[in-house]
PDB file of N, CA and C in Angstrom:
ATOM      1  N   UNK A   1    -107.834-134.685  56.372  1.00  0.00           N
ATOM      2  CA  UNK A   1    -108.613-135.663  55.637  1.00  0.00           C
ATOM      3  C   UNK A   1    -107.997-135.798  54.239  1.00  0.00           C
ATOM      4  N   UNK A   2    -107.518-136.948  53.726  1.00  0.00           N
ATOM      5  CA  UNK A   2    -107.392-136.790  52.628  1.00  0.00           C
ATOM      6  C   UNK A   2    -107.859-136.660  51.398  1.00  0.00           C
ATOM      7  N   UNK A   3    -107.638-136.330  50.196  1.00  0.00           N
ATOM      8  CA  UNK A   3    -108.233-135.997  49.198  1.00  0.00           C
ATOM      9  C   UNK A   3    -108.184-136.574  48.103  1.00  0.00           C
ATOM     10  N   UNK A   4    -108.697-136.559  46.694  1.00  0.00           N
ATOM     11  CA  UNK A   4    -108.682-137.476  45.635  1.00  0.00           C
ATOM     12  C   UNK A   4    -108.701-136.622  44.484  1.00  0.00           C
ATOM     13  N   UNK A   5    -108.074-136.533  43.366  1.00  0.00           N
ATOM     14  CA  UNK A   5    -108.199-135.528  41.980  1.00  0.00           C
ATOM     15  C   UNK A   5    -108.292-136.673  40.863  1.00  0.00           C
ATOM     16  N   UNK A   6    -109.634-136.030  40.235  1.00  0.00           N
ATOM     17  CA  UNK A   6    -109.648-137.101  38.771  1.00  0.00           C
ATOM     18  C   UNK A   6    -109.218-136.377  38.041  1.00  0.00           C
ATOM     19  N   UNK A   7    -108.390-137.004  36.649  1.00  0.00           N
ATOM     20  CA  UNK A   7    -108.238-136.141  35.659  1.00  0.00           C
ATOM     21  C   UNK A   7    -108.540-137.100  34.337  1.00  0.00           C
ATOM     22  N   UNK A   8    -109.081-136.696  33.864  1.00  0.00           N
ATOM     23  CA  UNK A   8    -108.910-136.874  32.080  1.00  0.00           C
ATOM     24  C   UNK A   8    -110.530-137.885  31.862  1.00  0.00           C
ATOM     25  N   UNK A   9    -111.545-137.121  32.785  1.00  0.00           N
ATOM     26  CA  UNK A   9    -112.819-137.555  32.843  1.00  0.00           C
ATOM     27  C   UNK A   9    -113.219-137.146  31.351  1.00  0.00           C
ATOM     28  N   UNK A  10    -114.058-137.999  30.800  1.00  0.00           N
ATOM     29  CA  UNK A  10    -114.652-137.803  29.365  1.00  0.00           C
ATOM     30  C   UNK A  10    -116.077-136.567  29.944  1.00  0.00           C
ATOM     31  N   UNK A  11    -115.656-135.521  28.821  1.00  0.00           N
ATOM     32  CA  UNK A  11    -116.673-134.620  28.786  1.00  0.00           C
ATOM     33  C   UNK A  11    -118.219-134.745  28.736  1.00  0.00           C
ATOM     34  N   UNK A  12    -118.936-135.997  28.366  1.00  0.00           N
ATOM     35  CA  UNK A  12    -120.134-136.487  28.879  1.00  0.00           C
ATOM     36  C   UNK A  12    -120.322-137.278  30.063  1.00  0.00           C
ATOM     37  N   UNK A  13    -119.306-137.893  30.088  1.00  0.00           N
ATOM     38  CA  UNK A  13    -119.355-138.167  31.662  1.00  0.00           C
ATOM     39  C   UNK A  13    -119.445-137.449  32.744  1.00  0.00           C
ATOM     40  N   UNK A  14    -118.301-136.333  32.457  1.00  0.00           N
ATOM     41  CA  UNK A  14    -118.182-135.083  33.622  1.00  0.00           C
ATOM     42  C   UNK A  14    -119.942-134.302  33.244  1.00  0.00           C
ATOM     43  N   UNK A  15    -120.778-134.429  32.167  1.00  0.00           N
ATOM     44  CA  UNK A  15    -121.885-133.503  32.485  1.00  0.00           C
ATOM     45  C   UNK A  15    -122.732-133.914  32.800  1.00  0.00           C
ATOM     46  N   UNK A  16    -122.389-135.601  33.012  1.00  0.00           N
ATOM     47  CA  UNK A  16    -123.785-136.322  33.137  1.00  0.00           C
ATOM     48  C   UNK A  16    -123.732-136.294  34.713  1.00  0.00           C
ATOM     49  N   UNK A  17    -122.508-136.196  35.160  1.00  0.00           N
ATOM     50  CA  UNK A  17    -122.507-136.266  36.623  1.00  0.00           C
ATOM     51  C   UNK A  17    -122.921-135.136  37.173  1.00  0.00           C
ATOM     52  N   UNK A  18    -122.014-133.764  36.766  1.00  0.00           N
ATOM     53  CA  UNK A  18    -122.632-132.846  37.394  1.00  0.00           C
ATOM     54  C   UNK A  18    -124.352-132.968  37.640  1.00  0.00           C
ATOM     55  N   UNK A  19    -125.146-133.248  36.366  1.00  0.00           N
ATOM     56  CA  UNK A  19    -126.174-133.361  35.911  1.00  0.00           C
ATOM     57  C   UNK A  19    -127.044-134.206  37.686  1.00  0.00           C
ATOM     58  N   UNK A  20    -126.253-135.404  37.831  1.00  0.00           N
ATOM     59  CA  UNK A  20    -126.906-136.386  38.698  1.00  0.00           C
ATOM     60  C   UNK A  20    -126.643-136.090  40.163  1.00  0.00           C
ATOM     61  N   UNK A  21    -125.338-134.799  40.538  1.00  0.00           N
ATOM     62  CA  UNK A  21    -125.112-134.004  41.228  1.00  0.00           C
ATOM     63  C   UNK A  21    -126.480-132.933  41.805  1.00  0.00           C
ATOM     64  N   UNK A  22    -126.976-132.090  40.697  1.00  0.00           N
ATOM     65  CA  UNK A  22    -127.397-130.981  40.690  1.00  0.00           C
ATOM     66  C   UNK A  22    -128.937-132.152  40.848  1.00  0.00           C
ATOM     67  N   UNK A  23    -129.279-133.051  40.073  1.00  0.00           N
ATOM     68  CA  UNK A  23    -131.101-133.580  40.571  1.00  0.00           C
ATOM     69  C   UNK A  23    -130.731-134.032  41.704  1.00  0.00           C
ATOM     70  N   UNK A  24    -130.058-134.377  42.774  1.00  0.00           N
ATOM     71  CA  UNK A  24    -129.925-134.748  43.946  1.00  0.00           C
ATOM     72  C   UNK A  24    -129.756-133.583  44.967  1.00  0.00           C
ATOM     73  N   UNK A  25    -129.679-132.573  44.159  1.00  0.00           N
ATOM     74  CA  UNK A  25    -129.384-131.450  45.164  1.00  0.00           C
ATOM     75  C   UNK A  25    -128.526-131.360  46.029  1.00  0.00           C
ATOM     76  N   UNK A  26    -127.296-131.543  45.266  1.00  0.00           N
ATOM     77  CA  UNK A  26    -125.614-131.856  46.103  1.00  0.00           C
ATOM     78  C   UNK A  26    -124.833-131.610  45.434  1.00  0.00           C
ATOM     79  N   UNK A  27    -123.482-131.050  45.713  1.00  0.00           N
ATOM     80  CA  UNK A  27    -122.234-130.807  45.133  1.00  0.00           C
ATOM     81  C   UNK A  27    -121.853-131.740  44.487  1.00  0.00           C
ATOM     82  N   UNK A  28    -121.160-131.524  43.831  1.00  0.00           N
ATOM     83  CA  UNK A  28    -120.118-133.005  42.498  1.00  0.00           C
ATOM     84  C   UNK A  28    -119.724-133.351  43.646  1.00  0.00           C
ATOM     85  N   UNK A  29    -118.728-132.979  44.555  1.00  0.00           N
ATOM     86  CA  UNK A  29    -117.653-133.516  45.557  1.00  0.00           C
ATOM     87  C   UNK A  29    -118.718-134.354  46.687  1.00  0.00           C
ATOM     88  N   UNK A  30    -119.829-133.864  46.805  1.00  0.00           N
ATOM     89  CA  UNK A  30    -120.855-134.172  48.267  1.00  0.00           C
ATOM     90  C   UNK A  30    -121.070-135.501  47.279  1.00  0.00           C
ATOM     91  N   UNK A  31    -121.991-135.656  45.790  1.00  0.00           N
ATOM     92  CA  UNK A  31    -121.891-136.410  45.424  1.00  0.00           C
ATOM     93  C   UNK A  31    -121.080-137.918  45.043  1.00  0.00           C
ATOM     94  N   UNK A  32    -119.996-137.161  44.538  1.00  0.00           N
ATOM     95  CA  UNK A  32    -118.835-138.221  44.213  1.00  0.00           C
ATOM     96  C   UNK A  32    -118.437-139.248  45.619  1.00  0.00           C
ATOM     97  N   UNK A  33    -118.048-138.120  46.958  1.00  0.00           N
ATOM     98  CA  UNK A  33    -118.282-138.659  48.028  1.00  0.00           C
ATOM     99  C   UNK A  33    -118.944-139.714  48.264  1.00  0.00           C
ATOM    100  N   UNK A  34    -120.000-139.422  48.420  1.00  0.00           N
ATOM    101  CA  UNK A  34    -121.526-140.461  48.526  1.00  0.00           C
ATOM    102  C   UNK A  34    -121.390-141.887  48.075  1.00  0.00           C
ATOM    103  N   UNK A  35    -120.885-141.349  46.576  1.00  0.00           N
ATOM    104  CA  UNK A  35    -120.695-142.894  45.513  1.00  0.00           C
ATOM    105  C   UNK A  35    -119.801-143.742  45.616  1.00  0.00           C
ATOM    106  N   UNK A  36    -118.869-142.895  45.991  1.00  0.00           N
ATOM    107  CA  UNK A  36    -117.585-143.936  46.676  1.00  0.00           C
ATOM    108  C   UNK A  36    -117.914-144.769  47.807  1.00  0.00           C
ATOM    109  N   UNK A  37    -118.034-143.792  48.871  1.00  0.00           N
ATOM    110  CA  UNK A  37    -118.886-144.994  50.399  1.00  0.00           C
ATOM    111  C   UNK A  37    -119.250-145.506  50.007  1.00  0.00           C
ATOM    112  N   UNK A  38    -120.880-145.409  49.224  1.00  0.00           N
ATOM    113  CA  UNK A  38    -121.724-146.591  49.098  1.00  0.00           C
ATOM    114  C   UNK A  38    -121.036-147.943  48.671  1.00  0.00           C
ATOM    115  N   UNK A  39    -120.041-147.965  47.294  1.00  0.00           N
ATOM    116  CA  UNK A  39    -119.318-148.453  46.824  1.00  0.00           C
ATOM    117  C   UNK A  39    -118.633-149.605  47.830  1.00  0.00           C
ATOM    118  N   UNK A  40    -117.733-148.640  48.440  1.00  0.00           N
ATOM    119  CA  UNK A  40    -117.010-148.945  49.345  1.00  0.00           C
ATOM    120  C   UNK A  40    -117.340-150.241  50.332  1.00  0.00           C
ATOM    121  N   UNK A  41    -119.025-149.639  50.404  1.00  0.00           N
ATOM    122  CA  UNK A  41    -119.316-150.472  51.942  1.00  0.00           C
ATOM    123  C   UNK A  41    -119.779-151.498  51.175  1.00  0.00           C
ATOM    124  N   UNK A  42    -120.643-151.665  50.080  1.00  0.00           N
ATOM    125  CA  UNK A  42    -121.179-152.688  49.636  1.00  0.00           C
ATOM    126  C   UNK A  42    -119.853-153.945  49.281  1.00  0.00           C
ATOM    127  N   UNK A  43    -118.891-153.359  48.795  1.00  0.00           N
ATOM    128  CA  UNK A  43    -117.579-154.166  48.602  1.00  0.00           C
ATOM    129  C   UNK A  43    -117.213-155.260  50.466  1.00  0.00           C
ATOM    130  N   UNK A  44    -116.909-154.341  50.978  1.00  0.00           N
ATOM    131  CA  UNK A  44    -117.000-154.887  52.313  1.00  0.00           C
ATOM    132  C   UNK A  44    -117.861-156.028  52.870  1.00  0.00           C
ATOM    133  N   UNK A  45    -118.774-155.734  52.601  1.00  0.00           N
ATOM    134  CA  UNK A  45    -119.752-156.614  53.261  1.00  0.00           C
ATOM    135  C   UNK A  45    -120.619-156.985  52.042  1.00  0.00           C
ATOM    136  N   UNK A  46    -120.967-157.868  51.836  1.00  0.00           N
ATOM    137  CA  UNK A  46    -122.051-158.707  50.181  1.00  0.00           C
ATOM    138  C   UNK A  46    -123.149-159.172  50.881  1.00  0.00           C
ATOM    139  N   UNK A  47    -124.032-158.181  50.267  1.00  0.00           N
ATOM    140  CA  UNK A  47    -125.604-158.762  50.567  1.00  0.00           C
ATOM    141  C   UNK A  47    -126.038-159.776  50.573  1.00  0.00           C
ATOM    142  N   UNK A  48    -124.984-160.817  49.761  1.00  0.00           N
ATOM    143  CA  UNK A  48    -125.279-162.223  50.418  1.00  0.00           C
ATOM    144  C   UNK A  48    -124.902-162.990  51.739  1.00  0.00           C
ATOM    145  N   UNK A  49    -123.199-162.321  51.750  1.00  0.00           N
ATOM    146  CA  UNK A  49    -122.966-162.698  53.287  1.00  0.00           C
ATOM    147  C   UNK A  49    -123.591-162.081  54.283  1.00  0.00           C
ATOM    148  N   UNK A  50    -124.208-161.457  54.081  1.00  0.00           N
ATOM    149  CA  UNK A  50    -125.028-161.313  56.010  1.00  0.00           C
ATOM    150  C   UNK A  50    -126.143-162.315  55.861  1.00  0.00           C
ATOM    151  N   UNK A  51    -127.180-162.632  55.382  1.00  0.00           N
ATOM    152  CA  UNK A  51    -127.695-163.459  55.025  1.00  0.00           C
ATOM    153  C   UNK A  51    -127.018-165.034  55.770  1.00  0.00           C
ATOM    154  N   UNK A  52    -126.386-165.066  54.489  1.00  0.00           N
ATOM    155  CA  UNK A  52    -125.652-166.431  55.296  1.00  0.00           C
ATOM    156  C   UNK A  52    -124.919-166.647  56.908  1.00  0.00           C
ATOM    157  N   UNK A  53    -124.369-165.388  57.196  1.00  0.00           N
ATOM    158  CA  UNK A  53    -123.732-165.356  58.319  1.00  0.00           C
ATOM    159  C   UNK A  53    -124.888-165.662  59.782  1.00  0.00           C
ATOM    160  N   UNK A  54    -126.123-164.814  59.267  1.00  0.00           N
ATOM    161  CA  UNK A  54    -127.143-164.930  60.196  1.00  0.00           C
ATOM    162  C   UNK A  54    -127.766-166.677  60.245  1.00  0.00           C
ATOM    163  N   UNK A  55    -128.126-167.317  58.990  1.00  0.00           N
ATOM    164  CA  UNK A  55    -128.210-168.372  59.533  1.00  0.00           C
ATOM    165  C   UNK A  55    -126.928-169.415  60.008  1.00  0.00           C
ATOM    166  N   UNK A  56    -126.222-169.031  59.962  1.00  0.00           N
ATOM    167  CA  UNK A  56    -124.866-169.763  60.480  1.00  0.00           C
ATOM    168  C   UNK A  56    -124.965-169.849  61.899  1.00  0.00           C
ATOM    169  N   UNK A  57    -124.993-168.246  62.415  1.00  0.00           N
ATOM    170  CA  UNK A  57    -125.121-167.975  63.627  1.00  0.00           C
ATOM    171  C   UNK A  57    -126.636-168.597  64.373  1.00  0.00           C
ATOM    172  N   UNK A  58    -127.922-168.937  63.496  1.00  0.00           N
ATOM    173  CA  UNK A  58    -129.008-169.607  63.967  1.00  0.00           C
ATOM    174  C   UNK A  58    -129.183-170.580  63.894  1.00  0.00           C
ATOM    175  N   UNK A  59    -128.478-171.709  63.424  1.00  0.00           N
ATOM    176  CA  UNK A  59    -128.305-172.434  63.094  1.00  0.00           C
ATOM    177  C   UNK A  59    -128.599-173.688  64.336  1.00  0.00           C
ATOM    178  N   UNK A  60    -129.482-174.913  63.876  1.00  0.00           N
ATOM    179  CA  UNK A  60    -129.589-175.622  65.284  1.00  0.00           C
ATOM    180  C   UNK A  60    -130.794-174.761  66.153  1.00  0.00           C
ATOM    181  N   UNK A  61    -130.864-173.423  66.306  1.00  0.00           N
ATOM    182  CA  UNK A  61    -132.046-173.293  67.202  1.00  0.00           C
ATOM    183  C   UNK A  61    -133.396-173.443  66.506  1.00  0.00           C
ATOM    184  N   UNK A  62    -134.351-173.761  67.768  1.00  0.00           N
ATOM    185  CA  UNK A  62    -135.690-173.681  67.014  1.00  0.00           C
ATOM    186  C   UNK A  62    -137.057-172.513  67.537  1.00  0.00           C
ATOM    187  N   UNK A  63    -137.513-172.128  66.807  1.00  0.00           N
ATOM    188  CA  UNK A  63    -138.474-171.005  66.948  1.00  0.00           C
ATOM    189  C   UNK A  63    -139.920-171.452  66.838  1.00  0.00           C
ATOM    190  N   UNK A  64    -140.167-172.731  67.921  1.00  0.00           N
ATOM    191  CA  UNK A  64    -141.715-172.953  67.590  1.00  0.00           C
ATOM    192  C   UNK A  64    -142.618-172.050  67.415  1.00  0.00           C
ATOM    193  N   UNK A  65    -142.796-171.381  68.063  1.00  0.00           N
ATOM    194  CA  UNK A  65    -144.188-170.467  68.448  1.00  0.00           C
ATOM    195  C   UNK A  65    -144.297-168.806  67.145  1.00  0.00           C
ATOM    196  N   UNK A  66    -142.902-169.065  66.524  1.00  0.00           N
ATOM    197  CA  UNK A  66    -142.676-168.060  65.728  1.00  0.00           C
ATOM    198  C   UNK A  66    -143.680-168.043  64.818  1.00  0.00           C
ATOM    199  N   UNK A  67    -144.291-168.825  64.222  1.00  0.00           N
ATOM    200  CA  UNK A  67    -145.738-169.066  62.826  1.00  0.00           C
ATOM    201  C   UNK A  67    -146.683-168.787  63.357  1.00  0.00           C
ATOM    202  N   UNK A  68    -147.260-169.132  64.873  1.00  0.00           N
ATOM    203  CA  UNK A  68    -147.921-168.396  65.457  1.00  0.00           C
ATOM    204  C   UNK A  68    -148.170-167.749  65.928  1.00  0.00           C
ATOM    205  N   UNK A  69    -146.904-166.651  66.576  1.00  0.00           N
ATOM    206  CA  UNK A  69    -146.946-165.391  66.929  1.00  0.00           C
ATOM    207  C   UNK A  69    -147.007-164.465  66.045  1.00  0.00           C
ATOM    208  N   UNK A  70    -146.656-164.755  64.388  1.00  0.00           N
ATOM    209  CA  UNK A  70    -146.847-163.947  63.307  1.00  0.00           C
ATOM    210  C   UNK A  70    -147.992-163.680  62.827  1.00  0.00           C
ATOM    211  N   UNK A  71    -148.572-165.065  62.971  1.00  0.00           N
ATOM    212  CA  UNK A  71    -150.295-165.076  62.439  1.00  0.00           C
ATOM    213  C   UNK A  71    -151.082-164.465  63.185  1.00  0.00           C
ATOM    214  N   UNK A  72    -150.818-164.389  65.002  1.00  0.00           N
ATOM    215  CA  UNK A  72    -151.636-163.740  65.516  1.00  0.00           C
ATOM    216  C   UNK A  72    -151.461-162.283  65.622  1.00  0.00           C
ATOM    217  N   UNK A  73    -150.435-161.871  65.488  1.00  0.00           N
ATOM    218  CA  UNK A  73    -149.910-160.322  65.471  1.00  0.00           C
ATOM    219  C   UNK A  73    -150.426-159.678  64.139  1.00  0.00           C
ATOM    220  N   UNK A  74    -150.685-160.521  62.680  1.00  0.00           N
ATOM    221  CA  UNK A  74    -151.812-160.194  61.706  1.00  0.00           C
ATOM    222  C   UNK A  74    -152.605-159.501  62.476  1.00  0.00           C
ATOM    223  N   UNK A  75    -153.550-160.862  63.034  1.00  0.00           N
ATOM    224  CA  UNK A  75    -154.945-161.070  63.437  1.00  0.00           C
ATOM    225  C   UNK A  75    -155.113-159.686  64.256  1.00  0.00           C
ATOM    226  N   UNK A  76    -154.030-159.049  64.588  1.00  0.00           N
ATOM    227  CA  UNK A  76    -154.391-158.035  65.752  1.00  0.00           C
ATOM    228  C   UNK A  76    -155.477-156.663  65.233  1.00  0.00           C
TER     229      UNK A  76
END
């Protein structure tokens, strides 16, 4: 697996992290990890394009009974 080395992190930075490390109850590395994926995936894919992609893909169909299967599934 490969690996990653930071160097020349500013000394409040490096304590604020440990800091946001240790209230999460996780290693710097389990942490840092974490932040990158998330990063990562949100880059990949934009919370706006799925959105759009889904009505693209629905596009043209119609869902009569959908306003009333919602209202009655309330009512339940």
């Amino acid at each position: 697996m490969p690996s990653l080395r930071l160097r020349g992190i500013p000394e409040d930075t490096y304590e604020g992290f440990r800091q946001l490390a240790a209230s999460n109850h996780r290693s710097m590395q389990e942490q840092a990890r974490l932040m990158i994926e998330r990063d990562v995936r949100l880059c990949r894919s934009s919370s706006v394009d799925a959105p759009r992609q889904w009505r693209e893909r629905l596009k043209g169909r119609s869902f009569p009974g959908l306003i009333s299967d919602l209202r009655a599934d309330r009512d339940r």
